[in-house]
C-alpha atoms as a PDB file:
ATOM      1  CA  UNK A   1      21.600 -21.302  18.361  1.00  0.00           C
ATOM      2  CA  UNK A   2      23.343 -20.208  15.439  1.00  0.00           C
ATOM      3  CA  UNK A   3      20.630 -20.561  12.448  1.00  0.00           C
ATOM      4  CA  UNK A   4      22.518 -19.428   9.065  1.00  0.00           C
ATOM      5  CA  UNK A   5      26.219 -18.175   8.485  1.00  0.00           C
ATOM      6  CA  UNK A   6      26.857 -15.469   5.748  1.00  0.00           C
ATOM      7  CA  UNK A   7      30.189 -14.000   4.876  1.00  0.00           C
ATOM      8  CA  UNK A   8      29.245 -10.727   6.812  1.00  0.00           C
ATOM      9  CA  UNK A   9      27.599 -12.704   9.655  1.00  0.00           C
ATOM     10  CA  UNK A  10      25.686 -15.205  11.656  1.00  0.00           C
ATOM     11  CA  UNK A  11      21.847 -15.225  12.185  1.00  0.00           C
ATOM     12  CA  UNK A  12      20.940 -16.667  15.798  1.00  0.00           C
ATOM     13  CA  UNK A  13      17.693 -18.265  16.638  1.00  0.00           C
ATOM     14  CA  UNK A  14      17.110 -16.682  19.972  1.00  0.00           C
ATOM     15  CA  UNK A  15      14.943 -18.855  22.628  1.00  0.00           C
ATOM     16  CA  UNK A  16      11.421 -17.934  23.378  1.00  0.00           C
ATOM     17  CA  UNK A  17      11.720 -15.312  20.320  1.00  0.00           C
ATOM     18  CA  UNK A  18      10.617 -15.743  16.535  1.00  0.00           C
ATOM     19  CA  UNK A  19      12.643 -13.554  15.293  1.00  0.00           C
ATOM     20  CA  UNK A  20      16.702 -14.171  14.633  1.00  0.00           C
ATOM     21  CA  UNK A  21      19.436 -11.789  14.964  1.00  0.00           C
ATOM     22  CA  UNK A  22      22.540 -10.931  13.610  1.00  0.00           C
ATOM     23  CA  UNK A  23      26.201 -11.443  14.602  1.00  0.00           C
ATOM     24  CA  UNK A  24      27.913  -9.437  11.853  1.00  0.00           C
ATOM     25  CA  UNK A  25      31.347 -10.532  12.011  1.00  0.00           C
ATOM     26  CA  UNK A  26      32.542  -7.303  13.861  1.00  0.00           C
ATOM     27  CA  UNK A  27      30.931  -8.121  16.811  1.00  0.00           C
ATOM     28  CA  UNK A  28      32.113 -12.188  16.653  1.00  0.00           C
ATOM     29  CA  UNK A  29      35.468 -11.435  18.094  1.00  0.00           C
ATOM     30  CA  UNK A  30      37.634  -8.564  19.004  1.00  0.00           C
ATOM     31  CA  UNK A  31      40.236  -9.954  16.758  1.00  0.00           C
ATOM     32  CA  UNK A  32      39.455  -9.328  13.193  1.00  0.00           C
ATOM     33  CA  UNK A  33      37.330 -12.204  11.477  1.00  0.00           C
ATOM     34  CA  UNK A  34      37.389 -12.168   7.674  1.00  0.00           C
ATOM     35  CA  UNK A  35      35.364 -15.388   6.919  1.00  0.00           C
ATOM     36  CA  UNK A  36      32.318 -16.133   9.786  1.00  0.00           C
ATOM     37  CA  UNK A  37      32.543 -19.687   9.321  1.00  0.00           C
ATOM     38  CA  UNK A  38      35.693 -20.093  10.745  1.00  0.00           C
ATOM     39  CA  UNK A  39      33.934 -19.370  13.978  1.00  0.00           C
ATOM     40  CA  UNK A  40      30.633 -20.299  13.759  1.00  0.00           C
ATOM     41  CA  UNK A  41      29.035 -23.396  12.183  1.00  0.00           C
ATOM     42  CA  UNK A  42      25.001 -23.936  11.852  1.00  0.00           C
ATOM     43  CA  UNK A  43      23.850 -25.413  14.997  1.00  0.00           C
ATOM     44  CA  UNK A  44      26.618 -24.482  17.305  1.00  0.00           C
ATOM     45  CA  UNK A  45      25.350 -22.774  21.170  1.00  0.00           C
ATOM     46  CA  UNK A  46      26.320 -19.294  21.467  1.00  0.00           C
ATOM     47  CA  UNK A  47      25.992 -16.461  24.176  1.00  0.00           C
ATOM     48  CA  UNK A  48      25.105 -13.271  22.830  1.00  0.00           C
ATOM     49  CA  UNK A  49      23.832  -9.901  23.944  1.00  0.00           C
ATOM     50  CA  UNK A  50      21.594  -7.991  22.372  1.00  0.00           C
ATOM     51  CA  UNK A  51      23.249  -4.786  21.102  1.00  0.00           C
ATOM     52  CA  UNK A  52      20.895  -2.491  19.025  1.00  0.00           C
ATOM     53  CA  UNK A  53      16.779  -2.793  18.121  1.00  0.00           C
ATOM     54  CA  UNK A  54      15.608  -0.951  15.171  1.00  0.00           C
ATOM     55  CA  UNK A  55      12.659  -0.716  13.609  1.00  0.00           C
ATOM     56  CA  UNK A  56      13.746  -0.821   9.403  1.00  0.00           C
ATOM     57  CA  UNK A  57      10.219  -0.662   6.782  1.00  0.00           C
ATOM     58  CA  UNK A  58       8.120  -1.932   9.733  1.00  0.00           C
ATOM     59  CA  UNK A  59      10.676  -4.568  10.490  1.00  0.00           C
ATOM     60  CA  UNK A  60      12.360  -5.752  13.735  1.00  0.00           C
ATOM     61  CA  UNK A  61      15.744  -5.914  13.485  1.00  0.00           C
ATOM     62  CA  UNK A  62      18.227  -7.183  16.292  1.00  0.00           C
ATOM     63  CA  UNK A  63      21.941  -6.353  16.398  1.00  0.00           C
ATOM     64  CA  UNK A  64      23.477  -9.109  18.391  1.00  0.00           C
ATOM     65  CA  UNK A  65      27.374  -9.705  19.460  1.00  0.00           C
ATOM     66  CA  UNK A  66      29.187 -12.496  20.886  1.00  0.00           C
ATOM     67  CA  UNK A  67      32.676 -10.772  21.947  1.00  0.00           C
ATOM     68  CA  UNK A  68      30.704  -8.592  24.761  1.00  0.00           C
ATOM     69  CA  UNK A  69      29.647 -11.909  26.234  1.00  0.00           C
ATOM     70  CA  UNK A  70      31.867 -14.798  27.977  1.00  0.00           C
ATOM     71  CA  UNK A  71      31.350 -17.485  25.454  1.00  0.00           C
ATOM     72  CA  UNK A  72      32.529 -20.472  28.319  1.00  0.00           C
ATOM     73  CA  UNK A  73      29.909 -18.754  30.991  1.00  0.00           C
ATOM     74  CA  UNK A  74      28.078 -16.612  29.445  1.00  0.00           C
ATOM     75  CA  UNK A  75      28.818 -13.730  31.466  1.00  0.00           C
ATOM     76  CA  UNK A  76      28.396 -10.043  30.021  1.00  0.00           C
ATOM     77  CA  UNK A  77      32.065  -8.802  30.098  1.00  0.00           C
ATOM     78  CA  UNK A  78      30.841  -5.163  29.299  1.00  0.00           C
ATOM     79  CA  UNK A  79      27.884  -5.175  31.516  1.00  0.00           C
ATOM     80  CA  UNK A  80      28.027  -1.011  31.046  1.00  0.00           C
ATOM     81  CA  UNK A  81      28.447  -0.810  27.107  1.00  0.00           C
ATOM     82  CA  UNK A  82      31.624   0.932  27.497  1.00  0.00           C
ATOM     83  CA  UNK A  83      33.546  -1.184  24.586  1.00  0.00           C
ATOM     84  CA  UNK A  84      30.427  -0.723  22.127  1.00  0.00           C
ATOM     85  CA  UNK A  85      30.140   3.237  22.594  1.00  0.00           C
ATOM     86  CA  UNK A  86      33.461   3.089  22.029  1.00  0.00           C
ATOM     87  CA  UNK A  87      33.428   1.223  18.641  1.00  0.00           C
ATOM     88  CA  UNK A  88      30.516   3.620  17.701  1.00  0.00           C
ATOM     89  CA  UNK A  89      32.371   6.411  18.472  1.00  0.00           C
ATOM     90  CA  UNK A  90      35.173   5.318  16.265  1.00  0.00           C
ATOM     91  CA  UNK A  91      33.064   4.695  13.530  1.00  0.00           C
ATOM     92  CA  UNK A  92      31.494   7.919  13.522  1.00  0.00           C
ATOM     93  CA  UNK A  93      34.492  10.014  14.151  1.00  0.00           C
ATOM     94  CA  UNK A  94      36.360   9.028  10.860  1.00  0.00           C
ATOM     95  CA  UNK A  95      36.017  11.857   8.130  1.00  0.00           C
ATOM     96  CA  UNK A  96      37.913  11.424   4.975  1.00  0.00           C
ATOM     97  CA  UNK A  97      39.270  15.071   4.487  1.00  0.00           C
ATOM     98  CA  UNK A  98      41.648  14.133   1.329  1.00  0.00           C
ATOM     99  CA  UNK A  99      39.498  15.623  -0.842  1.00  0.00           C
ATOM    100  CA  UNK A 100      39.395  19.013   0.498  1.00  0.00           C
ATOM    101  CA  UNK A 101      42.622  21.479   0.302  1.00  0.00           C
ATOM    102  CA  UNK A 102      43.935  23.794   3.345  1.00  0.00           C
ATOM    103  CA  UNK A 103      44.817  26.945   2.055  1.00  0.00           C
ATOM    104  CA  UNK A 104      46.415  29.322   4.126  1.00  0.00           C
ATOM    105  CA  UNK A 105      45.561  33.132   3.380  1.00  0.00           C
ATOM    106  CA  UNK A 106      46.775  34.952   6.671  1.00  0.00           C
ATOM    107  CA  UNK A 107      49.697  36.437   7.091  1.00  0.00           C
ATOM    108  CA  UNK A 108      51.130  37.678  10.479  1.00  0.00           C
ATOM    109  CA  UNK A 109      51.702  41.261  10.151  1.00  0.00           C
ATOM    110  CA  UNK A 110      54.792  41.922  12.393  1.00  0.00           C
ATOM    111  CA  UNK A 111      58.080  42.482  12.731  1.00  0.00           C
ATOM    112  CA  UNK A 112      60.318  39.816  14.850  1.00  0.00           C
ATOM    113  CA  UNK A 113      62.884  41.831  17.531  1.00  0.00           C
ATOM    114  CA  UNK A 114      65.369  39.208  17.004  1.00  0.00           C
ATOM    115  CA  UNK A 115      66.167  39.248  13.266  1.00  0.00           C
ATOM    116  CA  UNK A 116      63.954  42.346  12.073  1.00  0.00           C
ATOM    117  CA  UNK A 117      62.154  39.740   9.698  1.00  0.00           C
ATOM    118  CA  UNK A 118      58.765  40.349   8.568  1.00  0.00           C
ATOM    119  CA  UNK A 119      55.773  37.504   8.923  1.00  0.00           C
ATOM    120  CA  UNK A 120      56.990  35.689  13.041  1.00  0.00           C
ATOM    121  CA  UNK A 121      57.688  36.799  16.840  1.00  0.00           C
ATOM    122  CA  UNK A 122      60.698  36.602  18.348  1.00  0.00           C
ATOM    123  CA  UNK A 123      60.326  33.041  20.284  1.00  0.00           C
ATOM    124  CA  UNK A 124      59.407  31.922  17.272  1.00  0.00           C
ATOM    125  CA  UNK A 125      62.500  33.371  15.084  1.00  0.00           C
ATOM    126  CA  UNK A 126      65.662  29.945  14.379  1.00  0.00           C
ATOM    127  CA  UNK A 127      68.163  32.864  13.576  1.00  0.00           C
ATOM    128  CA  UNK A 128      71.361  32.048  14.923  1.00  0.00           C
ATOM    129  CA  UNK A 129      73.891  35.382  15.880  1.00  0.00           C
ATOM    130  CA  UNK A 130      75.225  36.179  12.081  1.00  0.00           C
ATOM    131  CA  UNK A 131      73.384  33.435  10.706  1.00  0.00           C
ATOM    132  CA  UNK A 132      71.143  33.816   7.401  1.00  0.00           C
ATOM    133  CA  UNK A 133      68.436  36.177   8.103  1.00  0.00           C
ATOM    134  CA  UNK A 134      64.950  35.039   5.633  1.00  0.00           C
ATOM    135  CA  UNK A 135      61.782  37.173   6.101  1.00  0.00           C
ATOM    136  CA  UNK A 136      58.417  36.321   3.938  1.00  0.00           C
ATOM    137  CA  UNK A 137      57.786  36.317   0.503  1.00  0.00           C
ATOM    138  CA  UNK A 138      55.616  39.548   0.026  1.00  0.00           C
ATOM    139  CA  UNK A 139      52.786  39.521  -2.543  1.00  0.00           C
ATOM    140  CA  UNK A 140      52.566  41.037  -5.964  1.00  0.00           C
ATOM    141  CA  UNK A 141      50.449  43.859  -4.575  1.00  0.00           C
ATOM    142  CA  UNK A 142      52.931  45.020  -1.461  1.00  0.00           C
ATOM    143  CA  UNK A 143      55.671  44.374  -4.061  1.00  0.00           C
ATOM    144  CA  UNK A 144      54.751  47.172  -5.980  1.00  0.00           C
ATOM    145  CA  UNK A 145      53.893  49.165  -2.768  1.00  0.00           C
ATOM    146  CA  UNK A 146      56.895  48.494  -1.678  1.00  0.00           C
ATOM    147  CA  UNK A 147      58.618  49.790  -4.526  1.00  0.00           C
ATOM    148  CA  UNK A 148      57.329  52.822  -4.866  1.00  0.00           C
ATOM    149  CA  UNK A 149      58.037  53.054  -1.127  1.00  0.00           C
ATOM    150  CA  UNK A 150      61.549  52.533  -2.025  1.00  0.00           C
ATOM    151  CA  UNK A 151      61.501  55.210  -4.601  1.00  0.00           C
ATOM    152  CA  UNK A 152      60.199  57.858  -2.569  1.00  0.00           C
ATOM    153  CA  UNK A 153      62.865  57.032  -0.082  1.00  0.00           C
ATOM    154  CA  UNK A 154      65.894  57.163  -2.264  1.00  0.00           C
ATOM    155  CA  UNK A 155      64.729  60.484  -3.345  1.00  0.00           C
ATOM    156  CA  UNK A 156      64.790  61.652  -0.070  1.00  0.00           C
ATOM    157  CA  UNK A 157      67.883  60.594   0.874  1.00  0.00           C
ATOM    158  CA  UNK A 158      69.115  62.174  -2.222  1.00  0.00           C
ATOM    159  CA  UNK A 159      67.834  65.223  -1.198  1.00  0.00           C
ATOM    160  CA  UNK A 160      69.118  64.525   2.544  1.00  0.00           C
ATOM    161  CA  UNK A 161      72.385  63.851   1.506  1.00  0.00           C
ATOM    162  CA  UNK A 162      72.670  66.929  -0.646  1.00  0.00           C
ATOM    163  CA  UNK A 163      71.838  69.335   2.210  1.00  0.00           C
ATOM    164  CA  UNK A 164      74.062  68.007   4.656  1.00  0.00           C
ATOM    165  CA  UNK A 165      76.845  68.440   1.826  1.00  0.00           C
ATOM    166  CA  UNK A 166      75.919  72.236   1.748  1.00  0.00           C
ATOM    167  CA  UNK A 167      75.938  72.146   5.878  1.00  0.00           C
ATOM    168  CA  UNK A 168      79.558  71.343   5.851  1.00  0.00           C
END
């Protein structure tokens, strides 16, 4: 028998028992209820199954819902607890990441076959024949090794293309 209504819940008086338990509004329906007292009043007959016992500063305190349980028969419609681990799991499962940034610091170091672009594999390479070819933004450091890798190279060539001018 439904004893008080709150705006979170319904205590039930629960034969042969002292204590009363709580319907929080949750576990009233598995539609969403906003305002218990649209679906409860004091005094109505309810079936409800008892959910969850804890033990709160030497306390007894019963967790009770009313959408596990056939409210015409009262017949438990989740005699295995299937729908309530479920819920649980739901509720813990949630994280709220939006706080936290993903950074990405790794960089794939090789060379795709298809398009000789630095930073992907070939399957993974959108170049279409004579299409734009784009290749990864190198960092300040391998900028400036990759200058002076430049540098050494032109003089070489230089030097390459000075000796096969004497060969001829």
């Amino acid at each position: 028998q439904v004893a008080t209504v709150t705006e979170y819940g319904a205590f039930i008086k629960i034969p042969g028992c002292r204590k009363q338990g709580l319907v929080h509004k949750t576990h009233m329906s598995s539609c969403r209820v906003d305002k218990p007292s649209e679906i409860v009043d004091v005094g109505d007959k309810v079936w409800v199954k008892l959910i969850r016992k804890e033990m709160k500063d030497d306390k007894l305190k019963l967790s009770l819902s009313m959408k596990v349980v056939n409210q015409g028969t009262g017949k438990d419609l989740d005699p295995n607890n299937v729908s309530l681990d479920q819920d649980e799991r739901k509720k813990r499962m949630f994280r709220d990441y939006t706080s936290q940034k993903i950074t990405l610091e790794a960089v794939l170091n090789t060379v795709c076959k298809k398009c000789g672009c630095k930073g992907h594999f070939a399957k993974e390479c959108f170049v279409q024949p004579g299409g734009t070819k784009y290749s990864l933004i190198p960092e300040e450091e391998e900028e400036e090794v990759a200058a002076a890798g430049y540098e050494r190279e032109k003089k070489t060539s230089v030097a390459d293309d000075s000796s096969k001018k004497r060969k001829k």
